[in-house]
Structure formats: C-alpha cells, structure tokens
C-alpha atoms as a PDB file:
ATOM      1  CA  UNK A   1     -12.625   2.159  -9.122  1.00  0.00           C
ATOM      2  CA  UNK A   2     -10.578  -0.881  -8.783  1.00  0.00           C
ATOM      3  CA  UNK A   3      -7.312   1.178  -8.209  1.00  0.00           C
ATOM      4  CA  UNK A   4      -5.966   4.076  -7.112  1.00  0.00           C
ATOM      5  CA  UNK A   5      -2.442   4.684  -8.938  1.00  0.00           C
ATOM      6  CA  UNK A   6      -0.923   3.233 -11.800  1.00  0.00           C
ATOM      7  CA  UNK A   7       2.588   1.995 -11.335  1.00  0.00           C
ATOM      8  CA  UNK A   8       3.886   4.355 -13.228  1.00  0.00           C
ATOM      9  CA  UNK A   9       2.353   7.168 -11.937  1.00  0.00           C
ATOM     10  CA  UNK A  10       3.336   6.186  -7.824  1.00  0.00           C
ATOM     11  CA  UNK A  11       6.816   6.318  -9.080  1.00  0.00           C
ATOM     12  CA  UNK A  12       6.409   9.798 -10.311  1.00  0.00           C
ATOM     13  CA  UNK A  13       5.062  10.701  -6.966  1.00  0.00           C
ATOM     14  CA  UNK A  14       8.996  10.961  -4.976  1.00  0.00           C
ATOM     15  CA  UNK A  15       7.763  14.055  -3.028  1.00  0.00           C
ATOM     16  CA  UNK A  16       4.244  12.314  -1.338  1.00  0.00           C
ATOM     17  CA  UNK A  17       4.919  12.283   2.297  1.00  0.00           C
ATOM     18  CA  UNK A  18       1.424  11.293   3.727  1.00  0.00           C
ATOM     19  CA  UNK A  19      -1.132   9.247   2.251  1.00  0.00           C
ATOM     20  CA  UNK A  20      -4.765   8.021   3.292  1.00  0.00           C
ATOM     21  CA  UNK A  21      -6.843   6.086   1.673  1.00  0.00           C
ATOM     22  CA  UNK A  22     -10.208   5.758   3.458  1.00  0.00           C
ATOM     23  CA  UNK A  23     -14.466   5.001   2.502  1.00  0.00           C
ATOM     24  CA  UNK A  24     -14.294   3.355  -1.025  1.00  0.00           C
ATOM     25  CA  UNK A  25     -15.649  -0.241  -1.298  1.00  0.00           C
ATOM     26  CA  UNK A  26     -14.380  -0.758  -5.035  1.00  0.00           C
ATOM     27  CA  UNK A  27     -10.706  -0.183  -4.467  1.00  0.00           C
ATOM     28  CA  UNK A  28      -8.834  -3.678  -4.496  1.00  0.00           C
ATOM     29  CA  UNK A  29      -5.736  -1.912  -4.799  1.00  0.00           C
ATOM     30  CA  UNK A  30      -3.937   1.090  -4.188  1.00  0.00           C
ATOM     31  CA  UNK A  31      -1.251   0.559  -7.369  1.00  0.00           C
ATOM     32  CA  UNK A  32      -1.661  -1.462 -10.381  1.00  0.00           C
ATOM     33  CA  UNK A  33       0.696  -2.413 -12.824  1.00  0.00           C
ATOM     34  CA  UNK A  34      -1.545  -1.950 -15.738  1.00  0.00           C
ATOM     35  CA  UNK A  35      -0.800  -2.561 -19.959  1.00  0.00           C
ATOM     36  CA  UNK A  36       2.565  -2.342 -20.902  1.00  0.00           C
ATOM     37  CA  UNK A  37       3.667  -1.347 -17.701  1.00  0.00           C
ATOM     38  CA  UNK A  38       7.107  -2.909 -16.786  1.00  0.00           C
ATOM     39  CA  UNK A  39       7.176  -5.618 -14.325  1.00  0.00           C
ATOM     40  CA  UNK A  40      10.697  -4.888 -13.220  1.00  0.00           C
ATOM     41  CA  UNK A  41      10.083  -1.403 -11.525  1.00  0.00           C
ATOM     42  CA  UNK A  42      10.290  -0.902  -7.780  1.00  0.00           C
ATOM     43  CA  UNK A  43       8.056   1.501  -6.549  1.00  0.00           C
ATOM     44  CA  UNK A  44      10.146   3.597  -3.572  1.00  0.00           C
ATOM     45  CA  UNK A  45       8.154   5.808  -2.010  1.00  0.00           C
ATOM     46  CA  UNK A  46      11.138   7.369  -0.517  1.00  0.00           C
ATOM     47  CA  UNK A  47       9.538  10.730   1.465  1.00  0.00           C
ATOM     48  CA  UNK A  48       6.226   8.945   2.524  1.00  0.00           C
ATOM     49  CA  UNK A  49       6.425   8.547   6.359  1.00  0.00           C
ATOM     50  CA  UNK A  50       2.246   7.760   7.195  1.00  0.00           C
ATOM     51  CA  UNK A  51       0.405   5.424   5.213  1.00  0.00           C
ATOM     52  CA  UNK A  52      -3.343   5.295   6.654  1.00  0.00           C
ATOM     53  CA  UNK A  53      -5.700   2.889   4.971  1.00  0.00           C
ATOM     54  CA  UNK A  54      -9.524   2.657   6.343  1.00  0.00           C
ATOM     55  CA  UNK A  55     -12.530   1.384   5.356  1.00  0.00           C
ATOM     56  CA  UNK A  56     -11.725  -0.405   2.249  1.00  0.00           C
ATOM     57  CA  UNK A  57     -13.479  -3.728   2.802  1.00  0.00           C
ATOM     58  CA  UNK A  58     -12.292  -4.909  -0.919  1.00  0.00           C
ATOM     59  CA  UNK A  59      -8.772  -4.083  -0.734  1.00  0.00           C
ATOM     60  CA  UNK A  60      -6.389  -7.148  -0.933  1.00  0.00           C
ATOM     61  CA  UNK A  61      -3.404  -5.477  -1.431  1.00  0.00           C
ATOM     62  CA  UNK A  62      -1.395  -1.999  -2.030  1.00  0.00           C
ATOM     63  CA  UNK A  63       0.984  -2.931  -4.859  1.00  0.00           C
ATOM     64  CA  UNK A  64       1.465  -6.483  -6.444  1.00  0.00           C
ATOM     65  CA  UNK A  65       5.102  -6.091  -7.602  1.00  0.00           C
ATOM     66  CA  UNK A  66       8.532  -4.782  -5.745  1.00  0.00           C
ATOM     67  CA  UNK A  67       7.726  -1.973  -3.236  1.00  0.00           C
ATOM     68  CA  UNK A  68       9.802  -0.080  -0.712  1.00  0.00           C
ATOM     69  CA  UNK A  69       8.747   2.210   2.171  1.00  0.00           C
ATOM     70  CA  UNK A  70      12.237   3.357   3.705  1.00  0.00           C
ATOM     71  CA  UNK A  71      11.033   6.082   5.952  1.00  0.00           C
ATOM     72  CA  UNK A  72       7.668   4.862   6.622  1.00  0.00           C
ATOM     73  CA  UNK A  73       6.997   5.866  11.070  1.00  0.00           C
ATOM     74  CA  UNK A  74       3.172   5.523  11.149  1.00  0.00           C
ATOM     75  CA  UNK A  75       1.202   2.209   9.561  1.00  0.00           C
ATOM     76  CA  UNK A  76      -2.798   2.453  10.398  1.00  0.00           C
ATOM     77  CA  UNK A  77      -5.144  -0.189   8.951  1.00  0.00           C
ATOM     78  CA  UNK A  78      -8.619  -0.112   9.614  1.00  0.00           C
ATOM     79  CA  UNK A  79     -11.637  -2.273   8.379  1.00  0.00           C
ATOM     80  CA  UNK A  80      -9.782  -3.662   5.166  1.00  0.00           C
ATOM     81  CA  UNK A  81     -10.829  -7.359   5.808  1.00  0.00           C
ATOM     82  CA  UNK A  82     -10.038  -8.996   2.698  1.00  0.00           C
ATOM     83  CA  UNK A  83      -6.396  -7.600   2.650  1.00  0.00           C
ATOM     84  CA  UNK A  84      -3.925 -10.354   1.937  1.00  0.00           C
ATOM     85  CA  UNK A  85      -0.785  -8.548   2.087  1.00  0.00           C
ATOM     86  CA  UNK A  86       1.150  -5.374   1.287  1.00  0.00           C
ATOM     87  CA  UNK A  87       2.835  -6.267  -1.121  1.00  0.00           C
ATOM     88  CA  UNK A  88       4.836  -9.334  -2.269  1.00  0.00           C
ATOM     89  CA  UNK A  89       7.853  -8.130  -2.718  1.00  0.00           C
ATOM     90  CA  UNK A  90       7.494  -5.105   0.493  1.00  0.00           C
ATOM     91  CA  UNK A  91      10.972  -4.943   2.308  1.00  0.00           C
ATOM     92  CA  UNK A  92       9.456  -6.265   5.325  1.00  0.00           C
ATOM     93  CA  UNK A  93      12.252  -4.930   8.050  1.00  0.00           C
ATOM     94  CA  UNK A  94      11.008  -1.513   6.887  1.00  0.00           C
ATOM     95  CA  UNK A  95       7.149  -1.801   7.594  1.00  0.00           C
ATOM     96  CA  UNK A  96       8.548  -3.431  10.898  1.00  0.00           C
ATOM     97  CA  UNK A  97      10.507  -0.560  11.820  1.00  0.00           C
ATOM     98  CA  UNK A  98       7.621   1.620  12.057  1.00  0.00           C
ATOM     99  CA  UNK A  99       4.641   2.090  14.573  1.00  0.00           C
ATOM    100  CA  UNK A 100       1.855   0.312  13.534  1.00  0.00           C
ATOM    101  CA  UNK A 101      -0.844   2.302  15.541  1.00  0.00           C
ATOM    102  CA  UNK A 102      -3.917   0.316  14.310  1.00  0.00           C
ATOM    103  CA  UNK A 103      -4.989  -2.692  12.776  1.00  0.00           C
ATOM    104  CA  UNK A 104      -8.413  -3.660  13.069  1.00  0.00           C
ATOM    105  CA  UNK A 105     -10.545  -6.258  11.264  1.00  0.00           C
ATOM    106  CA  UNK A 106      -7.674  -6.965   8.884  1.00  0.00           C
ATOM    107  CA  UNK A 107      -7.700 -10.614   8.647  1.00  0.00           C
ATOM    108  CA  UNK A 108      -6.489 -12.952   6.956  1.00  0.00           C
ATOM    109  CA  UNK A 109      -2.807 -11.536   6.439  1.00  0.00           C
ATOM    110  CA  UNK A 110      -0.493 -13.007   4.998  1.00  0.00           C
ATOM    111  CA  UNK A 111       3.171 -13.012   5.249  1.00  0.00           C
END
C-alpha cells in the first residue's frame, strides 16, 4: 500500500474528526492525487481536530497538493523518519496553532 486515501475520496470525508495512522511500512503517503484527479482541489479537513501518525518509516508526506487543517488541537508524529513535509501547500499558522505532543525520529523536515 503506497497510500491511504485518494484525493478525492479525503474530500468526501468533511465529518472525520480523528485520524491515526500507525504500523505500515509501505505507506509513503496518506493522500494521493491519483489519474485524472484535479490538481486544483484543496483538501479541508474541516472537523478533524487529532491527526496521529506512528510507525510509518516510509512515509514522506500526507498530501502533495493544497491542504488545510483549520481545527487541528493535537499533532503526534512518531517514528516516520523519511517524512519530508506535510504538505506543500499546508497552511502552516494552522499546524502551528495546535499542540504538537510528539515528534520523535522525524528527521529531516522540511519547511
């Protein structure tokens, strides 16, 4: 499994309000745009207030394209070493805003 979502189907999902990913050393990313996906769509996850990533040692990043997080409180990264970033288009005040309980063995990242 090299992803978890498509792109279109984490924009279906406006109700998710918790989500951990954890044990899977295929996953290299959580959402991919994939085919004829458009390029222009953000991704809001508008409800989701814990994002919890652990033990993906090939994950390099949760979404390629634009993403937004705007009531994101709890960040937890654990033993993802080869993540390179969020995403490069993440509203960064947002994933600021929130705690960031853990981050361990996450290196390099990149801003």
């Amino acid at each position: 499994m090299l992803y978890l979502f498509t792109s279109s189907t984490a924009i279906s999902l406006t109700q998710l309000k918790t989500m951990k990913v954890r044990c899977c050393n295929s996953i290299e990313e959580i959402v991919s745009k994939k085919g004829d996906e458009s390029n222009g769509d953000e991704i809001i996850f508008q409800q989701l207030n814990c994002l919890k990533l652990k033990g993906l040692p090939n994950l390099r990043s949760f979404y390629k394209g634009n993403l937004s997080f705007p009531s994101l409180e709890e960040l937890s990264v654990i033993h993802c070493n080869r993540m390179e970033t969020v995403s490069r288009y993440c509203k960064n005040r947002q994933v600021v805003r929130c705690s960031i309980s853990e981050v361990l063995r996450c290196y390099p990242i990149r801003k």
